[in-house]
Protein backbone atom coordinates (compact mmCIF):
# COMPACT_ATOMS: atom_id res chain seq x y z
CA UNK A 1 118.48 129.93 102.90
CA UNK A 2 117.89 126.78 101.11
CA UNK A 3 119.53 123.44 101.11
CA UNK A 4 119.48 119.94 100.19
CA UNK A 5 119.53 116.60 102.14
CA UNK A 6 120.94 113.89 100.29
CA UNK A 7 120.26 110.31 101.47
CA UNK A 8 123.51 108.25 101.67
CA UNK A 9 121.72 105.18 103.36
CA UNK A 10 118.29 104.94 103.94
CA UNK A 11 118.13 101.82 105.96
CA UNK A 12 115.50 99.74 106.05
CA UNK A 13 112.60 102.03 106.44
CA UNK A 14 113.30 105.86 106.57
CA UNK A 15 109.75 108.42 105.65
CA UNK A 16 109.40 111.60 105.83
CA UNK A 17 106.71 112.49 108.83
CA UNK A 18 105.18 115.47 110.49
CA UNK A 19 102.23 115.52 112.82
CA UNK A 20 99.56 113.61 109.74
CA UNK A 21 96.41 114.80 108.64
CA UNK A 22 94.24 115.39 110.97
CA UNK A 23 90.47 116.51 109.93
CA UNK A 24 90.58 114.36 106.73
CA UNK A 25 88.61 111.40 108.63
CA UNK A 26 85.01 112.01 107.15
CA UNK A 27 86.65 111.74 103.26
CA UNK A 28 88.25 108.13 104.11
CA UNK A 29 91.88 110.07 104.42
CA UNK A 30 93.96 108.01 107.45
CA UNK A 31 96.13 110.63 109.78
CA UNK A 32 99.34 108.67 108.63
CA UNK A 33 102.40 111.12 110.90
CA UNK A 34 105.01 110.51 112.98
CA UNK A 35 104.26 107.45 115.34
CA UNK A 36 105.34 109.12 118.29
CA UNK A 37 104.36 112.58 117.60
CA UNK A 38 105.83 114.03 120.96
CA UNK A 39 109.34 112.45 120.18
CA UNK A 40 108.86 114.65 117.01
CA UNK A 41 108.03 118.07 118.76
CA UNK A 42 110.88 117.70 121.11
CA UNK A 43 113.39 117.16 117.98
CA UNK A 44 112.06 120.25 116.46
CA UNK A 45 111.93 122.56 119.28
CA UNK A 46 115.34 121.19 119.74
CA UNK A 47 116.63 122.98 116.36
CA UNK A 48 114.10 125.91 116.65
CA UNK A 49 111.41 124.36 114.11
CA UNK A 50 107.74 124.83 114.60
CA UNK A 51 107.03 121.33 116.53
CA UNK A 52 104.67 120.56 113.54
CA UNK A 53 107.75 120.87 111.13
CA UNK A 54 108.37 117.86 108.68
CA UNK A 55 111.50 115.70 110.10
CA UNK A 56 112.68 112.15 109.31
CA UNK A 57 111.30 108.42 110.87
CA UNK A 58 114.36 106.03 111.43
CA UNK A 59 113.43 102.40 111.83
CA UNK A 60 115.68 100.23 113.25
CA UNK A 61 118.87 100.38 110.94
CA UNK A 62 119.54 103.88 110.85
CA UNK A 63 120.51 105.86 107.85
CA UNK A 64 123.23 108.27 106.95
CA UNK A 65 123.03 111.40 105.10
CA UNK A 66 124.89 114.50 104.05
CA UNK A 67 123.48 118.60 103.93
CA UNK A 68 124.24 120.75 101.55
CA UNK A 69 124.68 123.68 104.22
CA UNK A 70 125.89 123.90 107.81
CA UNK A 71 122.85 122.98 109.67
CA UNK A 72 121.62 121.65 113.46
CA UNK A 73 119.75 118.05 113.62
CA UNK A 74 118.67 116.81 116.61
CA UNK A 75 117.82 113.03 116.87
CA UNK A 76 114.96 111.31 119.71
CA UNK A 77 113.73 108.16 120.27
CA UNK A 78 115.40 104.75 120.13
CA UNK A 79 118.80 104.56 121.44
CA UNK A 80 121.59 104.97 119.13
CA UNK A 81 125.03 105.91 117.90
CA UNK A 82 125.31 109.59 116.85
CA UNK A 83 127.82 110.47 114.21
CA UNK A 84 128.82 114.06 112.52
CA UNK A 85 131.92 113.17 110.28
CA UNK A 86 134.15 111.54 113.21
CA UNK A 87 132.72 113.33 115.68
CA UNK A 88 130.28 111.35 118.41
CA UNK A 89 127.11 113.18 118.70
CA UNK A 90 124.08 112.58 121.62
CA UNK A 91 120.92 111.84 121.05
CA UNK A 92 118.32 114.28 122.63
CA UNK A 93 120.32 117.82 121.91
CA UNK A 94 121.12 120.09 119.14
CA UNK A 95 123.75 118.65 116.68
CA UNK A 96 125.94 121.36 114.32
CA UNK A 97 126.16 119.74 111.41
CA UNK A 98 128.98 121.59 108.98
CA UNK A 99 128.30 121.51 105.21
CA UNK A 100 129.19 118.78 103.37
CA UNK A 101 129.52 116.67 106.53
CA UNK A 102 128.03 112.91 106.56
CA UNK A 103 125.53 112.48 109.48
CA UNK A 104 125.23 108.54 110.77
CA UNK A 105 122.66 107.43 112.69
CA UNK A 106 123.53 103.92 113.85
CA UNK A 107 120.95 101.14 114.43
CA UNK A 108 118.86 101.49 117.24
CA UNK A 109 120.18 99.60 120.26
CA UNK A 110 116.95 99.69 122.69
CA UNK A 111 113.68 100.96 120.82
CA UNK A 112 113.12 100.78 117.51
CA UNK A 113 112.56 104.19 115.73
CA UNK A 114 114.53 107.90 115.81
CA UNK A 115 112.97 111.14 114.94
CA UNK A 116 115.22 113.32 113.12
CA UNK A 117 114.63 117.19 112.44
CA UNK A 118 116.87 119.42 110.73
CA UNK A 119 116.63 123.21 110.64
CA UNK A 120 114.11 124.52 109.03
CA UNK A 121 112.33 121.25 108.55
CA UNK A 122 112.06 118.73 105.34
CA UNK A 123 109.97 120.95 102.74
CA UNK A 124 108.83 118.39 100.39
CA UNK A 125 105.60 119.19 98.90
CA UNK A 126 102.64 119.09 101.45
CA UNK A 127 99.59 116.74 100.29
CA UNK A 128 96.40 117.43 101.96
CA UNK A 129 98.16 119.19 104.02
CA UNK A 130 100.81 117.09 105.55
CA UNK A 131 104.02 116.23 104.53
CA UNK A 132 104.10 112.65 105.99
CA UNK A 133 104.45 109.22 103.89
CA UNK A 134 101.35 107.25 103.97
CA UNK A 135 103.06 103.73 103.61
CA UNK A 136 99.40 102.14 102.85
CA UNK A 137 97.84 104.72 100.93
CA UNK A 138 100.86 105.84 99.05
CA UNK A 139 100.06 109.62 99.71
CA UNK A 140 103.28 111.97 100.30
CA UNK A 141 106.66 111.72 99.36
CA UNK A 142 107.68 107.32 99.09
CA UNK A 143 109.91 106.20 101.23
CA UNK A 144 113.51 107.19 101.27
CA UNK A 145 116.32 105.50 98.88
CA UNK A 146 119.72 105.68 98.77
CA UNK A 147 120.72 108.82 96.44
CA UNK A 148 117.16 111.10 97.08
CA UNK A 149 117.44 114.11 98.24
CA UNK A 150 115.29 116.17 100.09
CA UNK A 151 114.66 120.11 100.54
CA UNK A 152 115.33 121.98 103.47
CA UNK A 153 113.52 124.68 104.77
CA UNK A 154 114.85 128.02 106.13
CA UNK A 155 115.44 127.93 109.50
CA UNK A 156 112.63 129.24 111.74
CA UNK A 157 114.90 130.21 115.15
CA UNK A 158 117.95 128.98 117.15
CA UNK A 159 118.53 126.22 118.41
CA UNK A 160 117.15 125.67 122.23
CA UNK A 161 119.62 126.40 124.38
CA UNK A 162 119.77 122.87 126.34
CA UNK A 163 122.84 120.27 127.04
CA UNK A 164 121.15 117.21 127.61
CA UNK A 165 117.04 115.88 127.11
CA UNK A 166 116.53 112.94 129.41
CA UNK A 167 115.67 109.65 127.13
CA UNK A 168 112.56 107.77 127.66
CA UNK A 169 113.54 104.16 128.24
CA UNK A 170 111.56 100.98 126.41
CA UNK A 171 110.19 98.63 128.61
CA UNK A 172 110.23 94.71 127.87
CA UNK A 173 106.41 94.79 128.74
CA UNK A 174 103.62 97.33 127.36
CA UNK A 175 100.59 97.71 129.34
CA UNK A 176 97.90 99.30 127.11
CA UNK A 177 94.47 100.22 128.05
CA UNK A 178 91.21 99.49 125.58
CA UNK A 179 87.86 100.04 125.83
CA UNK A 180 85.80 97.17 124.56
CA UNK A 181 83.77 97.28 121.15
CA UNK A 182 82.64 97.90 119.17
CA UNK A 183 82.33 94.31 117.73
CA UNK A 184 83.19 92.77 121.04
CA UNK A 185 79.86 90.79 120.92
CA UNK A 186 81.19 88.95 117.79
CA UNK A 187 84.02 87.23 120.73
CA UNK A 188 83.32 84.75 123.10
CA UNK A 189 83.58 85.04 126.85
CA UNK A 190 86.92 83.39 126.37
CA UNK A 191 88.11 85.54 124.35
CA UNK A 192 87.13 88.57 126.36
CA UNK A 193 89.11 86.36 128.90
CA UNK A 194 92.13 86.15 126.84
CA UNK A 195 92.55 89.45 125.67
CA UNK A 196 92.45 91.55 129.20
CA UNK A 197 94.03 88.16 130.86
CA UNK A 198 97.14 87.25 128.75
CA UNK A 199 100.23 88.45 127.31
CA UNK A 200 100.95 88.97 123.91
CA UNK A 201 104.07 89.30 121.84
CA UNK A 202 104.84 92.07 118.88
CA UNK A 203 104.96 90.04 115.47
CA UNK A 204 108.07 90.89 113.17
CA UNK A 205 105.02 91.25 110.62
CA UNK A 206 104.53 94.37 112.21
CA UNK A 207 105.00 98.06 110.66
CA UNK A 208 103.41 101.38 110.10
CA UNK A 209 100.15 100.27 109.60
CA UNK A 210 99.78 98.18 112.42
CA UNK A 211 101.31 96.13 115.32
CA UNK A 212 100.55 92.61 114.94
CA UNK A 213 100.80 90.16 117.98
CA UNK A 214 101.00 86.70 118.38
CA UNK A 215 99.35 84.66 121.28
CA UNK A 216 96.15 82.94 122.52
CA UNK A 217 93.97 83.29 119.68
CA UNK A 218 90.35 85.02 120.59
CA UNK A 219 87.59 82.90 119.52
CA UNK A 220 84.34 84.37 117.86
CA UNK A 221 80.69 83.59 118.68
CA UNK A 222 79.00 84.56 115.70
CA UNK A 223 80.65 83.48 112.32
CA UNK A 224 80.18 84.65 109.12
CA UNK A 225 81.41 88.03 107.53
CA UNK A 226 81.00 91.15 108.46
CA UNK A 227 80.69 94.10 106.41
CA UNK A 228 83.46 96.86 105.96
CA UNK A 229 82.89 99.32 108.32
CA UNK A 230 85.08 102.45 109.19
CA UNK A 231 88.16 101.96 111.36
CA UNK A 232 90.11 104.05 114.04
CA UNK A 233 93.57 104.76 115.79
CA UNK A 234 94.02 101.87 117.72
CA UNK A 235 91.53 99.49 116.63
CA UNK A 236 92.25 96.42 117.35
CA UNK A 237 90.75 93.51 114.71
CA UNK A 238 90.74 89.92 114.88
CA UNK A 239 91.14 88.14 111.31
CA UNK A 240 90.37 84.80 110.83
CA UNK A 241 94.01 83.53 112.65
CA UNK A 242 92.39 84.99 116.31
CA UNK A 243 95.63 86.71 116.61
CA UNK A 244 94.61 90.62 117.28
CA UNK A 245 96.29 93.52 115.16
CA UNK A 246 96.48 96.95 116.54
CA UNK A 247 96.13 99.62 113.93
CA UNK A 248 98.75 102.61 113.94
CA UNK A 249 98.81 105.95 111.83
CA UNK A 250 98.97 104.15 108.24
CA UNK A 251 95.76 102.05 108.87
CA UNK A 252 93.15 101.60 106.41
CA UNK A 253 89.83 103.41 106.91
CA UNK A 254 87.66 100.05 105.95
CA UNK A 255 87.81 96.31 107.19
CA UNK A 256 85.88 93.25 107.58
CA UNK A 257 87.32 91.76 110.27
CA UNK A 258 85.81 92.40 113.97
CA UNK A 259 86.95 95.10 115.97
CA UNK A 260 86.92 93.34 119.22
CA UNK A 261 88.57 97.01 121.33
CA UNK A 262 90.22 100.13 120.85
CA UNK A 263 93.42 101.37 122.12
CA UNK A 264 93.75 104.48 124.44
CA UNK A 265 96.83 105.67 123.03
CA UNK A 266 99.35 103.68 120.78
CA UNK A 267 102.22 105.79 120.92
CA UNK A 268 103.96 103.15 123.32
CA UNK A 269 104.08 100.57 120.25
CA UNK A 270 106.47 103.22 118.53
CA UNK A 271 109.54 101.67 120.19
CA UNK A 272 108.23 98.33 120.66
CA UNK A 273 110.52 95.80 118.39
CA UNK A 274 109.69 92.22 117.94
CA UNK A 275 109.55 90.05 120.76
CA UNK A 276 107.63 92.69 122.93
CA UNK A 277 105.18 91.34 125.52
CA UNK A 278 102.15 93.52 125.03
CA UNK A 279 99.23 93.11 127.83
CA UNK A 280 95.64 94.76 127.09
CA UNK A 281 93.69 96.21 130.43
CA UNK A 282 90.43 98.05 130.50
CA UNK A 283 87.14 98.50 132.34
CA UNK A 284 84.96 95.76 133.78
CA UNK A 285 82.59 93.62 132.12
């Protein structure tokens, strides 16, 4: 059965995201997806979708919007006011949603993005085989505006028969761990120093494409430029400020800017709103 999903409020940054585009690497294609990809399978095995089913990325504000058929949602992530019509809803279970009824996800309280799914999963048109918005590259549908609306799938199964996920709080202080290079001989000792010795905090410059941070600046040994070379999940580059950025799933595949480490896994920087202290460890020099 199909359906629509009309956007009544798209807040300040809603996309459409499934799990990217993996295998696309070697022709300069980033993975783009959902930032926290397991926050997405939950929400679709939630409503019965394939867990690589397209859903919705809420940042911050929330959104509202209205189906075109009685559906199930289910909404992870950040915490946040649940709405169907006048009825509260919880976050982390299976949401009936009647036809015609206006869904409102409030801003996030603690955490900064919700993953959305709906039954039978956003069918916009898949491009190189994902769904997902590419903020950077611009490939996939563009971000959502107030009046779009969006396909709906048929629905794949039932809903999971649960009551209650438990949430996954956001702590004031990320630990990630790096492994050094591959440009970490462009740094000083200091800066080595710095980066596995003091905190950092996440820049409200920061988006899809990458976290930045602000803190001690990491000084370079060998100046000049250097040329573009590929980039990675997690890559973290030093511009000319010394303040590092760590690249998420909308990075570009070529910079000029030392890569001084990469990050295990980024999925932590998902939830992590301005403000953030962010601390780097890895192995020994």
């Amino acid at each position: 059965m199909s359906g629509l999903l009309e956007v009544l409020r798209a807040g300040a940054l809603t996309t459409v995201q499934d799990l990217g585009r993996p295998g696309w690497a070697h022709l300069g294609v980033p993975r783009s997806g959902a930032l926290d990809p397991a926050a997405l399978r939950l929400a679709n095995r939630l409503v019965g979708n394939p867990e690589q089913a397209a859903g919705l990325e809420i940042t911050l504000t929330g959104c509202e919007l209205r189906p075109s058929r009685a559906t199930t949602v289910a909404v992870v992530g950040a915490d946040a006011d649940v709405r169907v019509g006048q009825r509260p809803g919880d976050t982390g279970r299976p949401l009936a949603v009647p036809r015609g009824a206006v869904l409102r996800i409030g801003p996030a309280r603690r955490g900064l993005r919700c993953w959305l799914a709906v039954a039978g999963g956003i069918a916009v048109t898949p491009v190189l085989g994902s769904r997902s918005t590419d903020t950077l590259a611009g490939l996939g549908p563009a971000p959502l505006r107030d009046g779009d609306q969006l396909p709906l799938g048929a629905p794949a199964g039932p809903p999971a028969p649960v009551d209650v996920t438990v949430p996954v709080a956001s702590p004031p202080e990320l630990r990630l761990t790096v492994r050094l290079g591959p440009r970490h001989d462009w740094f000083t000792p200091a800066a080595l120093d710095r980066l596995l010795g003091t905190a950092y905090q996440v820049s409200p410059l920061s988006n899809r494409v990458g976290a930045r941070l602000s803190g001690a600046p990491l000084p370079r040994s060998v100046a000049g430029e250097l040329p573009s070379e590929g980039l990675v999940l997690g890559a973290v580059q030093v511009p000319a400020d010394g303040q590092p950025l760590v690249f998420l799933a909308d990075h570009p595949t070529t910079g000029g800017y030392p890569v001084i480490a990469v990050v295990a896994d980024v999925t932590p920087l998902a939830q992590a709103r301005p403000g953030t202290t962010v601390r780097f460890h890895g192995p020994q020099r």
